[in-house]
C-alpha atoms as a PDB file:
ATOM      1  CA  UNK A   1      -5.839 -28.494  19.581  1.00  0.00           C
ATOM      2  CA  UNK A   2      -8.078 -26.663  21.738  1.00  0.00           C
ATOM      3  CA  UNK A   3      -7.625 -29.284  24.712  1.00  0.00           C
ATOM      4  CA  UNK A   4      -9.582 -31.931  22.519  1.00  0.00           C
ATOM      5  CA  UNK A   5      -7.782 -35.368  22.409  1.00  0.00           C
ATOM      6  CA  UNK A   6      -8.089 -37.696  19.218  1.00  0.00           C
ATOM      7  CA  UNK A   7     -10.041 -39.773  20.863  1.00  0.00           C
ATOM      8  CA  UNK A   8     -12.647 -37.278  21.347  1.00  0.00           C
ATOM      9  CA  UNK A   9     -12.345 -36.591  17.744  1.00  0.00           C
ATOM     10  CA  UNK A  10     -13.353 -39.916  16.732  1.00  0.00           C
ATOM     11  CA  UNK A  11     -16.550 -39.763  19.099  1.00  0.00           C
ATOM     12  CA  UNK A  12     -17.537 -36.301  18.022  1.00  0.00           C
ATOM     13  CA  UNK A  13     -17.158 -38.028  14.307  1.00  0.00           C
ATOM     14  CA  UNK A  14     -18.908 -40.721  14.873  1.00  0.00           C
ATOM     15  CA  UNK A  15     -22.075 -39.498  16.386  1.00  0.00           C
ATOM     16  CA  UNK A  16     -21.999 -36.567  13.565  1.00  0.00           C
ATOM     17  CA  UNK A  17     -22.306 -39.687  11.112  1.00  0.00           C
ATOM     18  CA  UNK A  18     -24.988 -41.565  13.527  1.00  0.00           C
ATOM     19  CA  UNK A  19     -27.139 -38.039  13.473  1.00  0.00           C
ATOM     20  CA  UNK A  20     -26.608 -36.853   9.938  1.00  0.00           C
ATOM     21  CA  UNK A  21     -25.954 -39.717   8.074  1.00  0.00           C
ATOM     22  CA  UNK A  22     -23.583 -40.951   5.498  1.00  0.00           C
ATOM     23  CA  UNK A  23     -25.463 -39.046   2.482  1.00  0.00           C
ATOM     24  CA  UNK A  24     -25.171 -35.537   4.467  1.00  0.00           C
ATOM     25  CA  UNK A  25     -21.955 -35.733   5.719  1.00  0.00           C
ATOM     26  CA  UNK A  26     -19.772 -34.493   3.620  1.00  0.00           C
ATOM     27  CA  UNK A  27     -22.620 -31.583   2.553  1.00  0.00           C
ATOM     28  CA  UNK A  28     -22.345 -30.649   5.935  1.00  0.00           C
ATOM     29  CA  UNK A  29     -18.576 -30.522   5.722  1.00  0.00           C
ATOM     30  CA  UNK A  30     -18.622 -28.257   2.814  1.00  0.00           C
ATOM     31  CA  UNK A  31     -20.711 -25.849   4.378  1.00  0.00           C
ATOM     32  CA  UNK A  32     -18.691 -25.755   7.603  1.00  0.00           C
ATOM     33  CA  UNK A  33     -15.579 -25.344   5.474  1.00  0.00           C
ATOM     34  CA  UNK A  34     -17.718 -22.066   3.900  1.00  0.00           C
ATOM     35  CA  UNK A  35     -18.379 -20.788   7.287  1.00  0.00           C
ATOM     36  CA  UNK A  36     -15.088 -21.314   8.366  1.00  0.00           C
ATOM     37  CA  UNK A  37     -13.517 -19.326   5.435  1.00  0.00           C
ATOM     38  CA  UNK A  38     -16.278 -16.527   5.783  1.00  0.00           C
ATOM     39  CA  UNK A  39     -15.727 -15.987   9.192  1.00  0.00           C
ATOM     40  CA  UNK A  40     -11.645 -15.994   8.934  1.00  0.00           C
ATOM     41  CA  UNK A  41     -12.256 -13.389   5.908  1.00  0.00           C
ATOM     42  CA  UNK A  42     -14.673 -11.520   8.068  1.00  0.00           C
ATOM     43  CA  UNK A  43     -11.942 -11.448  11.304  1.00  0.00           C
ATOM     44  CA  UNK A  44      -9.254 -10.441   9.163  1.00  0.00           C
ATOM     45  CA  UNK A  45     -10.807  -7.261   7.718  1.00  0.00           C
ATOM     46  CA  UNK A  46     -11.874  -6.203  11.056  1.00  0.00           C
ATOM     47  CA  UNK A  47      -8.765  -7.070  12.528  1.00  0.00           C
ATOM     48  CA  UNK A  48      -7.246  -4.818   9.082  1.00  0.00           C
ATOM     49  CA  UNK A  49      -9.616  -1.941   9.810  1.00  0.00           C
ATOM     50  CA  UNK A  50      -8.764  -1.973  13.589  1.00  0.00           C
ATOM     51  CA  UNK A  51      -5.433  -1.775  13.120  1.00  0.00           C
ATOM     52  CA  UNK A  52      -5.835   1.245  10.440  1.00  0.00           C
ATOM     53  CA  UNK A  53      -7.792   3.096  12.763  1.00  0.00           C
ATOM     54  CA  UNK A  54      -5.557   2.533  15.711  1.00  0.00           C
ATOM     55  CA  UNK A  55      -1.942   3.218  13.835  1.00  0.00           C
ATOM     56  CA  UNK A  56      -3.038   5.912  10.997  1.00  0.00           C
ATOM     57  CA  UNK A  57      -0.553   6.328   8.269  1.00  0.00           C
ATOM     58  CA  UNK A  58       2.282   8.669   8.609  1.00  0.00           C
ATOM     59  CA  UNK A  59       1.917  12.206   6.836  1.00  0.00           C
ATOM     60  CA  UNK A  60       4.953  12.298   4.089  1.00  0.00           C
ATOM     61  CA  UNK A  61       7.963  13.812   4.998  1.00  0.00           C
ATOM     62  CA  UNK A  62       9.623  16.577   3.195  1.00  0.00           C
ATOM     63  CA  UNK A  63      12.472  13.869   1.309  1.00  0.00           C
ATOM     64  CA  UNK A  64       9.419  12.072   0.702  1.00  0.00           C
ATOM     65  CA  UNK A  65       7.529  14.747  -1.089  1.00  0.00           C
ATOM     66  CA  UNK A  66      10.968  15.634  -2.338  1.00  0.00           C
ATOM     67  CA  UNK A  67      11.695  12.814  -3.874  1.00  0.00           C
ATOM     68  CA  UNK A  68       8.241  12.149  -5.668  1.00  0.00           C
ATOM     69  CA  UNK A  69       8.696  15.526  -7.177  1.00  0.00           C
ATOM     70  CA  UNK A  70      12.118  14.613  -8.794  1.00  0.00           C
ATOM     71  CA  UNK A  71      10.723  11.586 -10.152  1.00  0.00           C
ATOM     72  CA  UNK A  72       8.067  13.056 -11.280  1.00  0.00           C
ATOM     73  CA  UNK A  73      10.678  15.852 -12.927  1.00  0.00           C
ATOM     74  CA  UNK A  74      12.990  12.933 -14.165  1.00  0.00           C
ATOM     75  CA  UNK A  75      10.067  11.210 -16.064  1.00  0.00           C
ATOM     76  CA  UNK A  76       8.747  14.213 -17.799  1.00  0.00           C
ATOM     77  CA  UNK A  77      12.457  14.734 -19.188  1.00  0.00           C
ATOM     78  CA  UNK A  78      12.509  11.263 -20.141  1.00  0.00           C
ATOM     79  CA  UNK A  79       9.527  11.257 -22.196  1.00  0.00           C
ATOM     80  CA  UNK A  80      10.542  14.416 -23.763  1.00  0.00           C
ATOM     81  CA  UNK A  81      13.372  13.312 -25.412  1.00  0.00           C
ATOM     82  CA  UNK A  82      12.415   9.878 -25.448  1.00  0.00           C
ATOM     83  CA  UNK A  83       9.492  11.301 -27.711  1.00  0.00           C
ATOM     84  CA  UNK A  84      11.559  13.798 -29.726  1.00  0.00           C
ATOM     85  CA  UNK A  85       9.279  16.228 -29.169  1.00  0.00           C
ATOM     86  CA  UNK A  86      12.391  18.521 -27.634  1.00  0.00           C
ATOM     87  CA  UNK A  87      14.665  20.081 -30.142  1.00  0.00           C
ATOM     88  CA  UNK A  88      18.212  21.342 -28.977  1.00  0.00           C
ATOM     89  CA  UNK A  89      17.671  25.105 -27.835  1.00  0.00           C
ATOM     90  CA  UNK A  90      13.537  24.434 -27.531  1.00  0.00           C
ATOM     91  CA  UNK A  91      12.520  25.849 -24.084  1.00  0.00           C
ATOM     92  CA  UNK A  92      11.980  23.090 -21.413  1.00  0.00           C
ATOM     93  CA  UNK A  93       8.354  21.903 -20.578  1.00  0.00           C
ATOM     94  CA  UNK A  94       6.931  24.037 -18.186  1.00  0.00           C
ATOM     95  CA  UNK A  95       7.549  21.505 -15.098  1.00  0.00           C
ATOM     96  CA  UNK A  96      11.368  21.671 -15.455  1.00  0.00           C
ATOM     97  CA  UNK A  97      11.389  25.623 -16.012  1.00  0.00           C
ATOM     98  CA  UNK A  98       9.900  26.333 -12.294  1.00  0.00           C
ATOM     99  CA  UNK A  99      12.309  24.019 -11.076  1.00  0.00           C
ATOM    100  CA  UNK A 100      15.302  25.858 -12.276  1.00  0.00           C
ATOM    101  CA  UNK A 101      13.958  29.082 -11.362  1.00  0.00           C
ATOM    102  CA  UNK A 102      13.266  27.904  -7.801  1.00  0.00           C
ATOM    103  CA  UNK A 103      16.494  26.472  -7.614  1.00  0.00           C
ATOM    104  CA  UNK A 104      17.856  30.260  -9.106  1.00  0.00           C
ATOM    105  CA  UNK A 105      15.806  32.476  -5.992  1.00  0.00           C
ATOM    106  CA  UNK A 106      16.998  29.751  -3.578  1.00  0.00           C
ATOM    107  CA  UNK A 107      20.523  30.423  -5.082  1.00  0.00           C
ATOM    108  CA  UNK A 108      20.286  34.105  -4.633  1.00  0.00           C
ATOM    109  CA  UNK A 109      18.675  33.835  -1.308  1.00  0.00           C
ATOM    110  CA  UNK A 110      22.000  32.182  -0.067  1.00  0.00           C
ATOM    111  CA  UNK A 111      24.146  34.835  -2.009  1.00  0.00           C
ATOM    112  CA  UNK A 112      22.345  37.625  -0.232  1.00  0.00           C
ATOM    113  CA  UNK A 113      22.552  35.924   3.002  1.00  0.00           C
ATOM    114  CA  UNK A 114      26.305  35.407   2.384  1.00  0.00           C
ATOM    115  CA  UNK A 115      26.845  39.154   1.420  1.00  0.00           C
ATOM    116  CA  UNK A 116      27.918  41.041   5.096  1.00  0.00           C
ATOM    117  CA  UNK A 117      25.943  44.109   5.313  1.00  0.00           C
ATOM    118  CA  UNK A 118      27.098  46.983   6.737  1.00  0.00           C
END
Protein backbone atom coordinates (compact mmCIF):
# COMPACT_ATOMS: atom_id res chain seq x y z
CA UNK A 1 0.00 0.00 0.00
CA UNK A 2 1.64 2.95 -1.27
CA UNK A 3 5.26 1.34 -0.83
CA UNK A 4 4.75 1.55 3.09
CA UNK A 5 5.67 -1.77 4.87
CA UNK A 6 3.81 -2.85 8.20
CA UNK A 7 6.50 -2.19 9.98
CA UNK A 8 6.45 1.35 9.12
CA UNK A 9 2.89 1.29 10.06
CA UNK A 10 3.51 0.39 13.51
CA UNK A 11 6.20 3.31 13.88
CA UNK A 12 4.05 5.89 12.21
CA UNK A 13 1.34 4.52 14.99
CA UNK A 14 3.27 4.64 17.61
CA UNK A 15 4.76 8.05 17.54
CA UNK A 16 1.05 9.38 16.54
CA UNK A 17 0.16 7.92 20.13
CA UNK A 18 3.61 9.35 21.77
CA UNK A 19 2.57 13.01 20.16
CA UNK A 20 -1.17 13.01 20.58
CA UNK A 21 -1.82 10.89 23.26
CA UNK A 22 -4.10 8.12 24.20
CA UNK A 23 -7.19 10.58 25.00
CA UNK A 24 -6.88 12.23 21.33
CA UNK A 25 -6.32 9.44 19.37
CA UNK A 26 -9.12 8.12 18.32
CA UNK A 27 -10.68 12.02 17.96
CA UNK A 28 -8.08 12.41 15.62
CA UNK A 29 -9.07 9.24 13.81
CA UNK A 30 -12.57 10.33 13.41
CA UNK A 31 -11.72 13.43 11.90
CA UNK A 32 -9.27 11.89 9.42
CA UNK A 33 -11.96 9.35 8.57
CA UNK A 34 -14.26 12.81 7.81
CA UNK A 35 -11.61 14.18 5.66
CA UNK A 36 -11.08 11.14 4.00
CA UNK A 37 -14.81 10.70 3.04
CA UNK A 38 -15.08 14.52 2.10
CA UNK A 39 -12.35 14.48 -0.09
CA UNK A 40 -13.39 10.97 -1.93
CA UNK A 41 -17.02 12.71 -2.26
CA UNK A 42 -15.35 15.84 -3.48
CA UNK A 43 -13.03 13.68 -6.28
CA UNK A 44 -15.88 11.81 -7.38
CA UNK A 45 -18.14 14.72 -8.40
CA UNK A 46 -15.37 16.33 -10.17
CA UNK A 47 -14.32 13.28 -11.66
CA UNK A 48 -18.60 13.00 -12.56
CA UNK A 49 -18.63 16.55 -13.92
CA UNK A 50 -15.41 15.96 -15.99
CA UNK A 51 -16.57 13.20 -17.53
CA UNK A 52 -20.09 14.99 -18.43
CA UNK A 53 -18.37 17.72 -19.92
CA UNK A 54 -15.95 15.65 -21.88
CA UNK A 55 -18.62 12.83 -23.30
CA UNK A 56 -22.02 15.04 -23.54
CA UNK A 57 -25.12 13.01 -23.84
CA UNK A 58 -26.31 11.82 -27.12
CA UNK A 59 -29.24 13.88 -28.83
CA UNK A 60 -32.34 11.22 -29.14
CA UNK A 61 -32.72 9.47 -32.13
CA UNK A 62 -35.77 9.40 -34.22
CA UNK A 63 -36.94 5.48 -32.70
CA UNK A 64 -36.16 7.14 -29.61
CA UNK A 65 -38.46 10.06 -29.92
CA UNK A 66 -40.61 7.53 -31.69
CA UNK A 67 -41.00 5.38 -29.22
CA UNK A 68 -41.66 7.91 -26.27
CA UNK A 69 -44.45 9.20 -28.37
CA UNK A 70 -46.21 5.74 -28.60
CA UNK A 71 -45.93 5.31 -25.04
CA UNK A 72 -47.01 8.29 -24.37
CA UNK A 73 -50.12 7.43 -27.01
CA UNK A 74 -50.51 3.89 -25.36
CA UNK A 75 -50.94 5.42 -21.81
CA UNK A 76 -53.44 8.03 -22.67
CA UNK A 77 -55.62 5.07 -24.23
CA UNK A 78 -55.09 3.18 -21.21
CA UNK A 79 -56.34 5.64 -18.86
CA UNK A 80 -59.21 6.34 -21.04
CA UNK A 81 -60.80 3.28 -20.83
CA UNK A 82 -59.27 2.32 -17.76
CA UNK A 83 -61.28 5.46 -16.42
CA UNK A 84 -64.50 4.90 -18.41
CA UNK A 85 -64.52 8.13 -19.40
CA UNK A 86 -64.68 6.72 -23.31
CA UNK A 87 -68.00 5.48 -24.46
CA UNK A 88 -68.16 3.15 -27.64
CA UNK A 89 -68.54 5.60 -30.73
CA UNK A 90 -67.18 8.80 -28.38
CA UNK A 91 -64.47 10.55 -30.49
CA UNK A 92 -60.86 9.70 -29.33
CA UNK A 93 -58.93 12.22 -27.06
CA UNK A 94 -57.36 14.64 -29.06
CA UNK A 95 -53.70 12.94 -28.81
CA UNK A 96 -54.85 9.75 -30.61
CA UNK A 97 -56.93 11.75 -33.37
CA UNK A 98 -53.59 13.55 -34.84
CA UNK A 99 -52.05 10.34 -34.79
CA UNK A 100 -54.46 8.69 -37.08
CA UNK A 101 -54.66 11.54 -39.28
CA UNK A 102 -50.87 11.68 -39.64
CA UNK A 103 -50.77 8.18 -40.19
CA UNK A 104 -53.89 8.92 -43.05
CA UNK A 105 -51.58 11.95 -45.12
CA UNK A 106 -48.57 9.62 -44.71
CA UNK A 107 -50.88 6.89 -46.24
CA UNK A 108 -51.91 9.02 -49.11
CA UNK A 109 -48.51 10.40 -49.61
CA UNK A 110 -47.39 6.76 -50.51
CA UNK A 111 -50.61 6.21 -52.68
CA UNK A 112 -49.79 9.27 -54.72
CA UNK A 113 -46.25 8.35 -54.97
CA UNK A 114 -47.34 4.85 -56.10
CA UNK A 115 -49.81 6.29 -58.77
CA UNK A 116 -47.49 6.50 -62.35
CA UNK A 117 -48.13 9.79 -63.81
CA UNK A 118 -48.24 10.35 -67.18
Amino acid sequence: MFGVSIPELIIVGVVCLIAFGPDKLPELAKTLGDLTAHLRKASDTLRRDFYRELYPPLPDNPLTQAKRELQAVSNDVKATFTSGNLAYGDPPPERITNCQTAKATEGSESQKKEEPTA
